[in-house]
C-alpha atoms as a PDB file:
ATOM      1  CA  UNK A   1      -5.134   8.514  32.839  1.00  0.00           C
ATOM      2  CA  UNK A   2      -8.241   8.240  30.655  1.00  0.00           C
ATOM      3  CA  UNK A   3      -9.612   4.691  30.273  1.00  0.00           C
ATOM      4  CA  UNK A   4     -11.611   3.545  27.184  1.00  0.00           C
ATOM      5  CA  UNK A   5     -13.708   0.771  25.966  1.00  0.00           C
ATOM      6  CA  UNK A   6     -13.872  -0.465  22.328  1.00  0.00           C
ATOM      7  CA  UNK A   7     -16.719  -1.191  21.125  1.00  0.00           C
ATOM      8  CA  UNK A   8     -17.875  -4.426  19.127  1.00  0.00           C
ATOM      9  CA  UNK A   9     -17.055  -3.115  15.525  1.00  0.00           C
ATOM     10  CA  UNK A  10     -13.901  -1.138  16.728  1.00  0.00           C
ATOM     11  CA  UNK A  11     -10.483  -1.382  14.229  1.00  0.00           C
ATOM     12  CA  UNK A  12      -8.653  -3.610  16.895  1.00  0.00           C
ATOM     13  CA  UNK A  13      -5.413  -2.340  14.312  1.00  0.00           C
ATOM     14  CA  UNK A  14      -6.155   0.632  16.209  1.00  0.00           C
ATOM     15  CA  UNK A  15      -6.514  -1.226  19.769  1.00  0.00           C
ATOM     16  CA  UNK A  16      -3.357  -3.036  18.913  1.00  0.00           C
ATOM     17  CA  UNK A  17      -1.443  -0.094  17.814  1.00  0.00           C
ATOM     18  CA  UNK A  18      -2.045   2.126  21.031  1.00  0.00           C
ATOM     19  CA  UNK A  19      -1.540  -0.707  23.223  1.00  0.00           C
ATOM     20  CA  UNK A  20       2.227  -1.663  20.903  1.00  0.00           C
ATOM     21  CA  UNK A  21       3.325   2.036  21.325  1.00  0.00           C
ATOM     22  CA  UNK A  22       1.793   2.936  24.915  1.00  0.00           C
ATOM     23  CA  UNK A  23       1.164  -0.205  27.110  1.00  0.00           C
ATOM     24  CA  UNK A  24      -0.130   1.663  30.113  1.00  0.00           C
ATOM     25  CA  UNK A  25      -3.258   2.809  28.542  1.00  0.00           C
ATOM     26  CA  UNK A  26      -6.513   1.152  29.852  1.00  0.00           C
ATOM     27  CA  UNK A  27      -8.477   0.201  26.830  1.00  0.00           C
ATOM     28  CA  UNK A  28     -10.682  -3.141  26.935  1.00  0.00           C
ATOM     29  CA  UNK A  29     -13.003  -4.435  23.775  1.00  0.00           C
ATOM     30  CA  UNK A  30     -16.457  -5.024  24.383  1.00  0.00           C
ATOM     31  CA  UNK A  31     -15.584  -8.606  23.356  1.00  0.00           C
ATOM     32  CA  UNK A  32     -12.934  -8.837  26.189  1.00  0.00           C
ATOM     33  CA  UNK A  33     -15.884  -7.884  29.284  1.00  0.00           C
ATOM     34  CA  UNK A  34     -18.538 -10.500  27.887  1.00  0.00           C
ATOM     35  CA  UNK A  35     -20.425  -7.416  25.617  1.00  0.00           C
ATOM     36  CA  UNK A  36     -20.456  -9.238  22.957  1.00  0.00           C
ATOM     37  CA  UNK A  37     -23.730  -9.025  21.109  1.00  0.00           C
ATOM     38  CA  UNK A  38     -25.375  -6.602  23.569  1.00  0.00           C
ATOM     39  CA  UNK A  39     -27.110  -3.326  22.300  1.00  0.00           C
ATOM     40  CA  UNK A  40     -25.520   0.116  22.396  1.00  0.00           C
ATOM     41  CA  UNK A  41     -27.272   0.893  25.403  1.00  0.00           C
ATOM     42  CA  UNK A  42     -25.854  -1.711  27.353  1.00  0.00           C
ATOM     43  CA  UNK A  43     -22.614  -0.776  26.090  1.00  0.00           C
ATOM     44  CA  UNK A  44     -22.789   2.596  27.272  1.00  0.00           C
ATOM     45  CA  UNK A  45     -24.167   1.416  30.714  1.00  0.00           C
ATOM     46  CA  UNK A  46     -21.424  -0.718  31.196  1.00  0.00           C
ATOM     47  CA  UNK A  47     -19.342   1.680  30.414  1.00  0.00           C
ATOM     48  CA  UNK A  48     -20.313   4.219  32.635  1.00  0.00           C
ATOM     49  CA  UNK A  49     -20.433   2.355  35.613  1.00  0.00           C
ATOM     50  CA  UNK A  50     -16.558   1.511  34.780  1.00  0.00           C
ATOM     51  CA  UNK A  51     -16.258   5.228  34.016  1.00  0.00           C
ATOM     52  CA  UNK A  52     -14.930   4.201  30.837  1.00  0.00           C
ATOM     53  CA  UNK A  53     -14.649   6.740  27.584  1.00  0.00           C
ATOM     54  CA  UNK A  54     -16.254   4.579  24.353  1.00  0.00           C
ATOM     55  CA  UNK A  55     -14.489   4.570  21.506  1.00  0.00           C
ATOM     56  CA  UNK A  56     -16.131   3.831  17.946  1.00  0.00           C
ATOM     57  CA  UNK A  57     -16.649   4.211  14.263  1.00  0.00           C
ATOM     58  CA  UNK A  58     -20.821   4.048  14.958  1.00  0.00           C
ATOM     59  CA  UNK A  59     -21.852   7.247  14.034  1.00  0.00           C
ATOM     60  CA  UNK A  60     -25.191   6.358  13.024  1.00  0.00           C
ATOM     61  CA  UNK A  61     -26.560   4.867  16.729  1.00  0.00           C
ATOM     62  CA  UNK A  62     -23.713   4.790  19.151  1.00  0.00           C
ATOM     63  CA  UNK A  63     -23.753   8.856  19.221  1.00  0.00           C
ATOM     64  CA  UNK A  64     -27.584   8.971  19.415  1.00  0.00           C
ATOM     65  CA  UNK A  65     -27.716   6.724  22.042  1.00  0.00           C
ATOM     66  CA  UNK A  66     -24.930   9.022  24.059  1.00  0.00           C
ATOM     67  CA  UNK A  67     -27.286  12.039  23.294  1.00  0.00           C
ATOM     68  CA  UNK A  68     -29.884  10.060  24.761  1.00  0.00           C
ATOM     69  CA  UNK A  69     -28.023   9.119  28.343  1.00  0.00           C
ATOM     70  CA  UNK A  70     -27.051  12.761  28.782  1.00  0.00           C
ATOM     71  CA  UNK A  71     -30.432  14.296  27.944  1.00  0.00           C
ATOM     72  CA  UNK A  72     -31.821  11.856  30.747  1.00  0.00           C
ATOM     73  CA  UNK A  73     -28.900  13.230  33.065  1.00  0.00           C
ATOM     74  CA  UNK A  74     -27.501   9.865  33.532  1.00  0.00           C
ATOM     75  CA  UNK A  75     -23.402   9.289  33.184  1.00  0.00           C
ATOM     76  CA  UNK A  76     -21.718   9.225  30.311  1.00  0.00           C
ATOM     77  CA  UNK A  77     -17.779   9.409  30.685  1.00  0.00           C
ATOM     78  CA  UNK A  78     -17.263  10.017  26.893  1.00  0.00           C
ATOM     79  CA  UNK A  79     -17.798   8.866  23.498  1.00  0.00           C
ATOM     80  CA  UNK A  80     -15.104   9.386  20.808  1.00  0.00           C
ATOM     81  CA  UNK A  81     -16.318   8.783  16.804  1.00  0.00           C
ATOM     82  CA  UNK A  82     -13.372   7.808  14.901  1.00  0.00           C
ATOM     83  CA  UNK A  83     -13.998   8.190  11.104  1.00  0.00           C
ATOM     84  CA  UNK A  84     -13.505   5.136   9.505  1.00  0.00           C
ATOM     85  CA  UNK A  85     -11.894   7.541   6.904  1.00  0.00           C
ATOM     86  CA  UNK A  86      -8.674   8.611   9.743  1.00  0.00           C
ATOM     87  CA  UNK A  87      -5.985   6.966   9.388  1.00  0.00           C
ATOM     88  CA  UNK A  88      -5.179   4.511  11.674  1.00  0.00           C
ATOM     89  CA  UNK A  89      -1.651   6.347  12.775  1.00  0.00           C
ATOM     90  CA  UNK A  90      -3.218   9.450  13.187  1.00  0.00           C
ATOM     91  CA  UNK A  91      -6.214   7.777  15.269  1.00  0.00           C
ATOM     92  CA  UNK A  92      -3.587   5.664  17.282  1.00  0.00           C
ATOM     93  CA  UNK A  93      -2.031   8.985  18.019  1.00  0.00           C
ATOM     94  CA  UNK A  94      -5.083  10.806  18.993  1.00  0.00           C
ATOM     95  CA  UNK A  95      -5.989   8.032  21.461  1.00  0.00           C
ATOM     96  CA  UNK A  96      -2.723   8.164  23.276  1.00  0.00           C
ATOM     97  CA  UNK A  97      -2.897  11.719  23.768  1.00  0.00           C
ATOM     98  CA  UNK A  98      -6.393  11.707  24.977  1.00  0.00           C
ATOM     99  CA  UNK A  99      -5.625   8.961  27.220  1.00  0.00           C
ATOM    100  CA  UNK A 100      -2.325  10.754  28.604  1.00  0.00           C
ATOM    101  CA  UNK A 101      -3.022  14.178  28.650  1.00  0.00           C
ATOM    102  CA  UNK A 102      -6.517  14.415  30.580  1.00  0.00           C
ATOM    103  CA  UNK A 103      -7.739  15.070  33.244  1.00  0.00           C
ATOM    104  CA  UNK A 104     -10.183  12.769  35.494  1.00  0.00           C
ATOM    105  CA  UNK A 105     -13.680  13.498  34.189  1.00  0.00           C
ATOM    106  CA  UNK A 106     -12.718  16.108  31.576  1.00  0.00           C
ATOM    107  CA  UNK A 107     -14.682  13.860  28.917  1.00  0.00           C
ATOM    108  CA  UNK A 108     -18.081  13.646  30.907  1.00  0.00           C
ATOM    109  CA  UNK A 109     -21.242  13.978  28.877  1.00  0.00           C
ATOM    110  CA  UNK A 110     -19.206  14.656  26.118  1.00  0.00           C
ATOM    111  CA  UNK A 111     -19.228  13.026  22.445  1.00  0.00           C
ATOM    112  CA  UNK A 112     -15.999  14.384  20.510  1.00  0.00           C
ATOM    113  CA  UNK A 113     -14.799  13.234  16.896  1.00  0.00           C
ATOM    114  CA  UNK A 114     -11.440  12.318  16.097  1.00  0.00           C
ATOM    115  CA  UNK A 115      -9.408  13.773  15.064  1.00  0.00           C
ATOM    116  CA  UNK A 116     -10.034  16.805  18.060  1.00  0.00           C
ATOM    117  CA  UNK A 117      -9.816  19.909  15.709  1.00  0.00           C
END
């Protein structure tokens, strides 16, 4: 099963609402592992070495940053954008099947927007 972090700014409605309909998925907050505060880099450090798929609504630098660890051919489990604009069912939804239906790995160097199209 996929694992995910949150990151600082992430809807915890969302967080709450996977976690209420499908308590075996592994998502932390960057709040929850002492992150709070830290740049985006550090985020996605940390969450590579916990091969962890990031999950946030920072298109602006989170994404860029992503870009940048693959282009330097360092890990990157995953990034998933979640509009601010999807609603938080459907993104609650989108999660659990992410989490549930892949495989080990499946997300590396990748940086998908939800809702997968």
């Amino acid at each position: 099963m996929a694992r995910f972090l949150a990151d600082e700014n992430f809807n915890n409605q969302i967080v709450r609402g996977v976690l209420r309909q499908s308590p075996d998925v592994d998502i932390a907050r960057v709040q929850d592992v002492d992150l709070s505060g830290v740049d985006d880099p550090t985020v996605l450090e940390w969450a590579a070495q916990e091969e962890r798929i990031v999950l946030t609504h920072d298109v602006a630098t989170m994404t860029t940053f992503a870009y940048q660890r693959i282009q330097a051919g360092l890990r990157m489990p995953g990034l998933f954008e979640v509009s601010r604009r999807v609603p938080v069912g459907v993104a609650i939804e989108e999660i659990i099947l992410i989490a549930e239906c892949s495989l080990e790995g499946e997300w590396e160097g990748q940086v998908r927007f939800l809702p997968l199209r």
